[in-house]
PDB file of N, CA and C in Angstrom:
ATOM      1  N   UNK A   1       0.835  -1.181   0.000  1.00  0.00           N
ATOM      2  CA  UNK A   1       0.000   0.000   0.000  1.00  0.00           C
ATOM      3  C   UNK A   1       0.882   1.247   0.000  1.00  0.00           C
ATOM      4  N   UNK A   2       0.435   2.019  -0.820  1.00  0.00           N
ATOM      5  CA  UNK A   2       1.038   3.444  -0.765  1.00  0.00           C
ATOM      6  C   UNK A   2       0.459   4.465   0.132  1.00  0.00           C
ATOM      7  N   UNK A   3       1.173   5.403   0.945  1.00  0.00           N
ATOM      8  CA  UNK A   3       0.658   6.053   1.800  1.00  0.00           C
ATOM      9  C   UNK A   3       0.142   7.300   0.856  1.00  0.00           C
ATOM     10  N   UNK A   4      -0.931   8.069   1.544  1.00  0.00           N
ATOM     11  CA  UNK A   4      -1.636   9.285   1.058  1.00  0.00           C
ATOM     12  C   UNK A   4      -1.277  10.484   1.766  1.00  0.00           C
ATOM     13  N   UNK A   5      -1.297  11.837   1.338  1.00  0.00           N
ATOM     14  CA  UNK A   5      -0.622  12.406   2.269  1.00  0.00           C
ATOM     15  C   UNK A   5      -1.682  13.034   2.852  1.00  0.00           C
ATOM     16  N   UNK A   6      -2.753  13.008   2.804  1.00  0.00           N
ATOM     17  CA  UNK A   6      -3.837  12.768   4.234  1.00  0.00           C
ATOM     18  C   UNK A   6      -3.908  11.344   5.247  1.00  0.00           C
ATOM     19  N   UNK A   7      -2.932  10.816   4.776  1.00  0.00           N
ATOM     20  CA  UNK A   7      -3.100   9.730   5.924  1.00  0.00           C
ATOM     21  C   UNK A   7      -3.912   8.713   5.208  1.00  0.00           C
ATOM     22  N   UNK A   8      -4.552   8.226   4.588  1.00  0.00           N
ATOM     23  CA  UNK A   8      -5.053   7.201   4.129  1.00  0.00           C
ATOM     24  C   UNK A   8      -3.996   6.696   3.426  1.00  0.00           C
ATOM     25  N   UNK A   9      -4.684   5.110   2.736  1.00  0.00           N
ATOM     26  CA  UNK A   9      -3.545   4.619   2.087  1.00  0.00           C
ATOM     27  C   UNK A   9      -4.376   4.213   0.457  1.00  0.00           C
ATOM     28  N   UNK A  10      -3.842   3.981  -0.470  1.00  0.00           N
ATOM     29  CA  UNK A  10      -4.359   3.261  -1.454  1.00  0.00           C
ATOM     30  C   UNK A  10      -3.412   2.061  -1.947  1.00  0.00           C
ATOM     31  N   UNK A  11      -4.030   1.375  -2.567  1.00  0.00           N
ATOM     32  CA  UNK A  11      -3.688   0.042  -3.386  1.00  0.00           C
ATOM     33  C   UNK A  11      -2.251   0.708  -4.582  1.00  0.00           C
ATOM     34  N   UNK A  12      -1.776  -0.221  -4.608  1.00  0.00           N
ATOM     35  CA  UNK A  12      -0.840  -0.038  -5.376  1.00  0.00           C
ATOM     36  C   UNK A  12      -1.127  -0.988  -7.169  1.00  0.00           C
ATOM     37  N   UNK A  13      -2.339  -1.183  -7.265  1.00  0.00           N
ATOM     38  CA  UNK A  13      -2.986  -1.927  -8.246  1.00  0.00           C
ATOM     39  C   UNK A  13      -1.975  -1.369  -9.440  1.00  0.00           C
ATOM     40  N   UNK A  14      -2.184  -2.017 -10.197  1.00  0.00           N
ATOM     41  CA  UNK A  14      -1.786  -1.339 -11.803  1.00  0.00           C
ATOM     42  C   UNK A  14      -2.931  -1.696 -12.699  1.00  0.00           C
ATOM     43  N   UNK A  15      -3.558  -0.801 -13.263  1.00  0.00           N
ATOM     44  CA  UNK A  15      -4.820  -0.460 -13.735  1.00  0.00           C
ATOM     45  C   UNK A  15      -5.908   0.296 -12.933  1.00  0.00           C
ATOM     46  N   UNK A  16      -5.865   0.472 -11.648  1.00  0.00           N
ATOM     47  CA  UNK A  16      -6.703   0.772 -10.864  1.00  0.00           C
ATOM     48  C   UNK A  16      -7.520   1.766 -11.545  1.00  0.00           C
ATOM     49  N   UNK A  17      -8.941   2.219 -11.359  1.00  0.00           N
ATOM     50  CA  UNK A  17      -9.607   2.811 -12.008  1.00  0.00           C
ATOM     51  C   UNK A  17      -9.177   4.724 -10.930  1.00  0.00           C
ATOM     52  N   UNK A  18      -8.921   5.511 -11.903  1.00  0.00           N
ATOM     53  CA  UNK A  18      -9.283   6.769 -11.035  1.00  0.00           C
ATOM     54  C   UNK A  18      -9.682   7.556 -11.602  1.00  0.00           C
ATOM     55  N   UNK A  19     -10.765   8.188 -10.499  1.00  0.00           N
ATOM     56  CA  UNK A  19     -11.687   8.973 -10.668  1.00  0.00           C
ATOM     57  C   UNK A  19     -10.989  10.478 -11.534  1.00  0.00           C
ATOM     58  N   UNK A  20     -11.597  11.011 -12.647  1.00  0.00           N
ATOM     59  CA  UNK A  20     -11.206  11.919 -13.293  1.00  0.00           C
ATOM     60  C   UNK A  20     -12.648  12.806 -13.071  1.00  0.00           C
ATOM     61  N   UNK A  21     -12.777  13.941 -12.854  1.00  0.00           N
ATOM     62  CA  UNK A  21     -13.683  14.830 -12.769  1.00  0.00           C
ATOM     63  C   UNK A  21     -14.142  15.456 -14.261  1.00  0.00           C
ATOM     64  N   UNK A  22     -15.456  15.609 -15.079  1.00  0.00           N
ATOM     65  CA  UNK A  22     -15.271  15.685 -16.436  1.00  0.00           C
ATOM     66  C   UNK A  22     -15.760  16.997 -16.307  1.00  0.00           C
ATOM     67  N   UNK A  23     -15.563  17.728 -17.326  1.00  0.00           N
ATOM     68  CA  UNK A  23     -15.664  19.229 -17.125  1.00  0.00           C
ATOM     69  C   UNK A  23     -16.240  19.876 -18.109  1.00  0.00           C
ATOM     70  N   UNK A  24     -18.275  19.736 -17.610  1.00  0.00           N
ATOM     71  CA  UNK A  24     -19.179  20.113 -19.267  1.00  0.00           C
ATOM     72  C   UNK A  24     -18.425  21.660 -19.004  1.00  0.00           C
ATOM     73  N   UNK A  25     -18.192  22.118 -18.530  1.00  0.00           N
ATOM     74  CA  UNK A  25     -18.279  23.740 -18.477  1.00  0.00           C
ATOM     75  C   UNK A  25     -17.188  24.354 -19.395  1.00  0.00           C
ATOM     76  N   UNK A  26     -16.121  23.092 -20.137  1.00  0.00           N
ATOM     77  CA  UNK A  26     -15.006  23.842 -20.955  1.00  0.00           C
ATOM     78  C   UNK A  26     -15.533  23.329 -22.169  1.00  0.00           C
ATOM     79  N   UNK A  27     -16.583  22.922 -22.397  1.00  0.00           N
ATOM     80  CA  UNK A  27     -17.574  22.191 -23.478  1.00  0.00           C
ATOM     81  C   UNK A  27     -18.040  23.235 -24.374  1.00  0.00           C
ATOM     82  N   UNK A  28     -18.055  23.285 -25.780  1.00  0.00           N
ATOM     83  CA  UNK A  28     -18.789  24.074 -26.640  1.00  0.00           C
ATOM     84  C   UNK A  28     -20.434  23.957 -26.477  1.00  0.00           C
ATOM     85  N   UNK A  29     -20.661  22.932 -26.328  1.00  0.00           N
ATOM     86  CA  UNK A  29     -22.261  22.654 -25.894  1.00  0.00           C
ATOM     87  C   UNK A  29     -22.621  23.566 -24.875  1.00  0.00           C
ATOM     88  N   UNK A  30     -22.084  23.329 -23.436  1.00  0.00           N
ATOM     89  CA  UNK A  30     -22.170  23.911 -22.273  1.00  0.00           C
ATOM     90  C   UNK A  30     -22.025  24.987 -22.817  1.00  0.00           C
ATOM     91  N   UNK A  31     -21.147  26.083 -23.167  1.00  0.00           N
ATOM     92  CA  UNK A  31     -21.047  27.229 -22.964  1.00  0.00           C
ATOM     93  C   UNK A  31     -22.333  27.758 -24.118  1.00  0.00           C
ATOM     94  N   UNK A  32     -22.516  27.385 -24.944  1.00  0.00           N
ATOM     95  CA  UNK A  32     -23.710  27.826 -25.840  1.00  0.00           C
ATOM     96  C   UNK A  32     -25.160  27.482 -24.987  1.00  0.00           C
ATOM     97  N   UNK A  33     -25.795  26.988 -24.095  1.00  0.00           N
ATOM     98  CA  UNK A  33     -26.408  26.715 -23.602  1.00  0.00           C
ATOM     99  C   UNK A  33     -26.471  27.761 -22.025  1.00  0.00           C
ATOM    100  N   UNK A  34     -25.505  27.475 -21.764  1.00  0.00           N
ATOM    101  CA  UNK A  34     -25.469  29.028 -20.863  1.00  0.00           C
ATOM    102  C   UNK A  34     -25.600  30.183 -21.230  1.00  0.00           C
ATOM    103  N   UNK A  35     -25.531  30.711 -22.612  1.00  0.00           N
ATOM    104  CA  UNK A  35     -25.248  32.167 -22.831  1.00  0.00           C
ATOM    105  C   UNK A  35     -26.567  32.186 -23.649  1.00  0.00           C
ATOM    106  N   UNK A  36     -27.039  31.354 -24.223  1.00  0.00           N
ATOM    107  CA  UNK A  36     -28.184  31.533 -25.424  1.00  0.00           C
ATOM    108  C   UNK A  36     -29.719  31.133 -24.388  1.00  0.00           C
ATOM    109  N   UNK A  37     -29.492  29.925 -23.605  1.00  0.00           N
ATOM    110  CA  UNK A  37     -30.980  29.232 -23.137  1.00  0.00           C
ATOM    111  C   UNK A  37     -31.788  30.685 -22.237  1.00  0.00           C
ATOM    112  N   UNK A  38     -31.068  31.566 -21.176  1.00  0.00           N
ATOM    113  CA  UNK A  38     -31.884  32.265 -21.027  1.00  0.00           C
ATOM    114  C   UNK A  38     -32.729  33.382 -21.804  1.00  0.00           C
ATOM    115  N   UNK A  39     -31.818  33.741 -23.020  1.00  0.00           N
ATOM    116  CA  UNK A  39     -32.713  34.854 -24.170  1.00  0.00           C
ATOM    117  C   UNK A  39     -33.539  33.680 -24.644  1.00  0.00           C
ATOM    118  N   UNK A  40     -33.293  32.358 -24.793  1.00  0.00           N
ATOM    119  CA  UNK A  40     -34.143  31.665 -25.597  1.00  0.00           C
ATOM    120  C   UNK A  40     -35.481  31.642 -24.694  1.00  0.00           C
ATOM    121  N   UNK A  41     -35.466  30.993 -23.195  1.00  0.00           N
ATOM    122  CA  UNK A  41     -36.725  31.646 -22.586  1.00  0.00           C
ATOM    123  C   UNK A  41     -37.882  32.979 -22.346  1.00  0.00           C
ATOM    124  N   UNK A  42     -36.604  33.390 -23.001  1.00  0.00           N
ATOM    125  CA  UNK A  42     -37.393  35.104 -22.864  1.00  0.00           C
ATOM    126  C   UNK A  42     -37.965  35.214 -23.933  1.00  0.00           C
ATOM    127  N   UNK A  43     -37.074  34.815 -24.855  1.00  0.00           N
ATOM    128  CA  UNK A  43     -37.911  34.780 -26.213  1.00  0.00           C
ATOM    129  C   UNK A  43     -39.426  33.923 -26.135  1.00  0.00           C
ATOM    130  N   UNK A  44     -39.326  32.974 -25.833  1.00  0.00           N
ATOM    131  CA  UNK A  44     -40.041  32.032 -25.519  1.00  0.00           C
ATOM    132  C   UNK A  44     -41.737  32.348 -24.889  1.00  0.00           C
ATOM    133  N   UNK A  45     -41.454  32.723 -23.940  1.00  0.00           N
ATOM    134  CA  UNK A  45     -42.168  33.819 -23.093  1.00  0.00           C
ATOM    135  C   UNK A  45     -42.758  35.120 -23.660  1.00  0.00           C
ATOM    136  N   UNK A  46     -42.447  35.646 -24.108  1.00  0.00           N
ATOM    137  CA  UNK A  46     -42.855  36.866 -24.918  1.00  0.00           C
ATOM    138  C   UNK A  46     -43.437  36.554 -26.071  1.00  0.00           C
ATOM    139  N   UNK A  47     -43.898  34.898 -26.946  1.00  0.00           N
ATOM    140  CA  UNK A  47     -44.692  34.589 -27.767  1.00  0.00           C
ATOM    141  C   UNK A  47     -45.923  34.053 -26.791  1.00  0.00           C
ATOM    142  N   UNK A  48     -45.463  33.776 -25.480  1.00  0.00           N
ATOM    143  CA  UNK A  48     -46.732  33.136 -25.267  1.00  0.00           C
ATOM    144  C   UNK A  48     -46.586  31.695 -25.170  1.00  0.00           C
ATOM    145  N   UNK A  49     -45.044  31.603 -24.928  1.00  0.00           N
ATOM    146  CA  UNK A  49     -44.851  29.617 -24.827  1.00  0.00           C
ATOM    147  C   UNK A  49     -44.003  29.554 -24.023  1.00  0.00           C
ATOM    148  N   UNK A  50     -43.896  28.169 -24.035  1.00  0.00           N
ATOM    149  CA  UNK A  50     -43.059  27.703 -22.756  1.00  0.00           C
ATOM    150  C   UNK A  50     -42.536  26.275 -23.022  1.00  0.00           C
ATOM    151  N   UNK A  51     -41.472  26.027 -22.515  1.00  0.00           N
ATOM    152  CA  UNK A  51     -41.268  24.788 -22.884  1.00  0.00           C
ATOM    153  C   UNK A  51     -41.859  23.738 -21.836  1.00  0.00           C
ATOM    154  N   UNK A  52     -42.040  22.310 -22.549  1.00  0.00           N
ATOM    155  CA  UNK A  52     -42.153  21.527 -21.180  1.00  0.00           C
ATOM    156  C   UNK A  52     -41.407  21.639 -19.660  1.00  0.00           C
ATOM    157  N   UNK A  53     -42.036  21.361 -18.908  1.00  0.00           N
ATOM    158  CA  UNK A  53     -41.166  21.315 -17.464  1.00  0.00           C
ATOM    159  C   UNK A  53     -40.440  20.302 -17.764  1.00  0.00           C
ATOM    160  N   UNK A  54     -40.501  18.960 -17.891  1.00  0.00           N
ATOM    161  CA  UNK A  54     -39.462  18.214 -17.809  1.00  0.00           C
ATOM    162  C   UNK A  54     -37.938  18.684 -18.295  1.00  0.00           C
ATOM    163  N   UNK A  55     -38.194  19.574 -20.225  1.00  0.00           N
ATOM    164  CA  UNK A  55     -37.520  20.206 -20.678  1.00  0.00           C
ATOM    165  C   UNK A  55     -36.469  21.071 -20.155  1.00  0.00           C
ATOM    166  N   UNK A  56     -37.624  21.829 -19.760  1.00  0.00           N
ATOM    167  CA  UNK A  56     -36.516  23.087 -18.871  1.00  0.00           C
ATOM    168  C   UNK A  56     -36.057  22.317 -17.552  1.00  0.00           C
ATOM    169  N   UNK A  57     -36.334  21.439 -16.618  1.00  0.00           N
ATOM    170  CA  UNK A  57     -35.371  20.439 -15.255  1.00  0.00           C
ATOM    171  C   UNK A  57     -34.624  20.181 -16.307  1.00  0.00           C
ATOM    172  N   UNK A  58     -34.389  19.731 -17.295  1.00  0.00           N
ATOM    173  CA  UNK A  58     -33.369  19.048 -17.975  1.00  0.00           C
ATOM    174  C   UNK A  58     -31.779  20.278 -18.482  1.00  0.00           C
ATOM    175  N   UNK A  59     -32.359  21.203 -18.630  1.00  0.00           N
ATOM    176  CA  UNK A  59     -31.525  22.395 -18.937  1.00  0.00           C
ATOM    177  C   UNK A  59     -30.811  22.847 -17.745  1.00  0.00           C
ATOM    178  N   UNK A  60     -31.792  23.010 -16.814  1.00  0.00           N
ATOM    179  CA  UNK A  60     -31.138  23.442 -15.670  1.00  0.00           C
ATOM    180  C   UNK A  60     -30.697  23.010 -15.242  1.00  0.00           C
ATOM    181  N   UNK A  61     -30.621  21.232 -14.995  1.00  0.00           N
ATOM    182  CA  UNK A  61     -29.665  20.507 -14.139  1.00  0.00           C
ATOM    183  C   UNK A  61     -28.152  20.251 -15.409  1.00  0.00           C
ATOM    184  N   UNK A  62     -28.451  20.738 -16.331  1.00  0.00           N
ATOM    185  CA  UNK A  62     -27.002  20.342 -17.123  1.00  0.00           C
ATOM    186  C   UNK A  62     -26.327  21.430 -16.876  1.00  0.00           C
ATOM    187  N   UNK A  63     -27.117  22.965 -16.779  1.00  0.00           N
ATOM    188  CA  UNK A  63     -26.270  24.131 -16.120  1.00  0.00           C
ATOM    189  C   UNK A  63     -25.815  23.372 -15.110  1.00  0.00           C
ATOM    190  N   UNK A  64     -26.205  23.196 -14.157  1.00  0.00           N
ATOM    191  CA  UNK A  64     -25.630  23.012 -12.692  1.00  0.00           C
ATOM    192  C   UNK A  64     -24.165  21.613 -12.873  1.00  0.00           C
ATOM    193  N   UNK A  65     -24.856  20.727 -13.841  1.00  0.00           N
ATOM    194  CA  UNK A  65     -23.482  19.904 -13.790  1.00  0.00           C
ATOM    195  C   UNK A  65     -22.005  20.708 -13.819  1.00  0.00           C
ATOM    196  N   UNK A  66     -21.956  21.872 -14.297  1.00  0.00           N
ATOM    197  CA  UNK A  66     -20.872  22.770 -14.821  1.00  0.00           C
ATOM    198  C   UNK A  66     -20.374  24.116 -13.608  1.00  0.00           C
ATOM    199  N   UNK A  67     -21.251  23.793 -12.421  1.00  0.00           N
ATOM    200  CA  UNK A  67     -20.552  24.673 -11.928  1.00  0.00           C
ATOM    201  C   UNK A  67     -20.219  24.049 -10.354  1.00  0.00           C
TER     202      UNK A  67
END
């Protein structure tokens, strides 16, 4: 076992799986979706529509994956 320098230890495996953190927020998707989805609601709104709720939970929790 290899020591951690918080004091824990880990496996000295070779292959071991490690965790990589993925990052929508340096994403061309992500960043077009942040800067455009709120005029797109406004737009949206000002005809008189709306998107589904499920729709919009779905937008908003992919914002939030990114910050």
């Amino acid at each position: 076992m290899l020591p951690l320098p918080a004091g824990g230890e880990v496996s000295s495996d070779v292959g071991a799986p490690v965790y990589m953190r993925h990052r929508p927020e340096r994403t061309l998707l992500y960043q077009l979706v942040q800067e455009y989805y709120p005029a797109f609601k406004t737009h949206l709104a000002a005809q008189g529509t709306v998107l589904p709720g499920y729709v919009e939970q779905e937008f908003e929790d992919y914002l939030k994956s990114g910050r």
